[in-house]
C-alpha atoms as a PDB file:
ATOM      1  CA  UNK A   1     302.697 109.977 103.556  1.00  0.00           C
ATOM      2  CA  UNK A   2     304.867 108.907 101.147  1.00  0.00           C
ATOM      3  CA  UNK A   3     303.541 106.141  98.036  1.00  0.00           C
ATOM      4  CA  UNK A   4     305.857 103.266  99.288  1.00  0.00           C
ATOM      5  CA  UNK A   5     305.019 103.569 103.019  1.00  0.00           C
ATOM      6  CA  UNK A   6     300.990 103.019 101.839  1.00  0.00           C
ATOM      7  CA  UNK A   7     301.917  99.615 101.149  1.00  0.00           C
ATOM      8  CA  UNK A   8     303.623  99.066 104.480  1.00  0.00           C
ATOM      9  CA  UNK A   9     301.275 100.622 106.987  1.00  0.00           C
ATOM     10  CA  UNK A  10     299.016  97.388 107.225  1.00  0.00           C
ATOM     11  CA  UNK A  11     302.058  95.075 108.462  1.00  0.00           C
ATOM     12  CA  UNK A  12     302.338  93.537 112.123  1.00  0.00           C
ATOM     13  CA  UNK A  13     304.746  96.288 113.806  1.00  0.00           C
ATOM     14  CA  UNK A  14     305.156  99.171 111.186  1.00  0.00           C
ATOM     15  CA  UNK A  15     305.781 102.135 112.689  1.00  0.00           C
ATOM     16  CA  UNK A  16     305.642 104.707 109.751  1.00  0.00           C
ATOM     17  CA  UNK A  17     307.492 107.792 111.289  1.00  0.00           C
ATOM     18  CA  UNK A  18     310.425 107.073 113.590  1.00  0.00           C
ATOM     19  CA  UNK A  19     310.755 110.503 114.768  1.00  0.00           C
ATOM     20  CA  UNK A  20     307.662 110.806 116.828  1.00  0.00           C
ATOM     21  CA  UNK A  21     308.010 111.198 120.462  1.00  0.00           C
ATOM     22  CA  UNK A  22     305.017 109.016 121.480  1.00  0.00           C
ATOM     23  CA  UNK A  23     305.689 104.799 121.670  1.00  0.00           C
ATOM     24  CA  UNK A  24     303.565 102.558 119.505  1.00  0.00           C
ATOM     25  CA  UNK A  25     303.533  99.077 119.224  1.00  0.00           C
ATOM     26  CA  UNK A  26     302.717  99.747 115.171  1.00  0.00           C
ATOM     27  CA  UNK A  27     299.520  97.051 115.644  1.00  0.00           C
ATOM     28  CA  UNK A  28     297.114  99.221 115.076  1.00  0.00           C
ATOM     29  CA  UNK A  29     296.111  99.217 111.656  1.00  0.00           C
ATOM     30  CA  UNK A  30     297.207  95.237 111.298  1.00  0.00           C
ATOM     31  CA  UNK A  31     294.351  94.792 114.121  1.00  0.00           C
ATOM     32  CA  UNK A  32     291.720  96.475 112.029  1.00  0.00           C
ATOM     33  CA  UNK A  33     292.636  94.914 108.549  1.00  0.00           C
ATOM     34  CA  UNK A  34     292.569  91.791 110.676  1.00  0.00           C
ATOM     35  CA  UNK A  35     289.098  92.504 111.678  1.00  0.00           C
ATOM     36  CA  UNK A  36     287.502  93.749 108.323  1.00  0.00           C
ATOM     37  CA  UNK A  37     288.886  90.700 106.847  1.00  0.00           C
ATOM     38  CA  UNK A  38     287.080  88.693 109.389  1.00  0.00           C
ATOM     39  CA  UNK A  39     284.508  89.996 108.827  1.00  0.00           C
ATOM     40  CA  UNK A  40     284.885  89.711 104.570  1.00  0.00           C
ATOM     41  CA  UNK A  41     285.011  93.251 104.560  1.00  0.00           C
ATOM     42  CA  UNK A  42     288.519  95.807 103.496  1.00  0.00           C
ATOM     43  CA  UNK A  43     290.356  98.395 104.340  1.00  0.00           C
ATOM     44  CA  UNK A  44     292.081 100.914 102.002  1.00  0.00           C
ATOM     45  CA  UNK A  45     295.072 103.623 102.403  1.00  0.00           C
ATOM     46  CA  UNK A  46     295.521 106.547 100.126  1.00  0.00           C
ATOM     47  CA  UNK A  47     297.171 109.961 100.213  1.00  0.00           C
ATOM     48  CA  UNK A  48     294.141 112.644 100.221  1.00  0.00           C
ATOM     49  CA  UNK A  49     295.506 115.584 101.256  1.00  0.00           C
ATOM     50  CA  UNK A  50     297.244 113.626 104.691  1.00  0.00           C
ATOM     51  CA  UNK A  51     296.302 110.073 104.994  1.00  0.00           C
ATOM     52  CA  UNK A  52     292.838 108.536 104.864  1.00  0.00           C
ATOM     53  CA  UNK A  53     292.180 105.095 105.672  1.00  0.00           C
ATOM     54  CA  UNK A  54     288.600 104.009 104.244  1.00  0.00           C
ATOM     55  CA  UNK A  55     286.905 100.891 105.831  1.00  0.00           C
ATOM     56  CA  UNK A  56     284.479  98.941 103.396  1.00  0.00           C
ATOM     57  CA  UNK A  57     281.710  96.755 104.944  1.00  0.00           C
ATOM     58  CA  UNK A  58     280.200  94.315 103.141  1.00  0.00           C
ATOM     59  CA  UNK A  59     276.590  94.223 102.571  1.00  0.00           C
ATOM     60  CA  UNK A  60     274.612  91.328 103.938  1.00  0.00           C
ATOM     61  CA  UNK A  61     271.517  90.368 102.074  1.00  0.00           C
END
């Protein structure tokens, strides 16, 4: 996945790659951003080989 789409990928309605044949509302990963940040936790995107999306929790004491 490309640097500049990283940045994108969170947004209401991105849809990274056009040419796929399956439909997507591109919600998905703006749902669970919205959730870990509900929740005071984050969510992180990086290239890693393909893309990996990392999910951090926060602790509760």
């Amino acid at each position: 996945m490309p640097e500049e789409k990283l940045e994108k990928i969170f947004e209401r309605f991105y849809r990274c790659d056009e040419a796929r044949q399956e439909q997507g509302s591109g919600v998905g990963l703006y749902v669970v951003r919205y959730i870990m940040e509900r929740h005071h936790g984050t969510v992180k995107a990086e290239n890693d080989g393909g893309l990996k999306v990392s999910l951090y929790f926060p602790l509760s004491g």
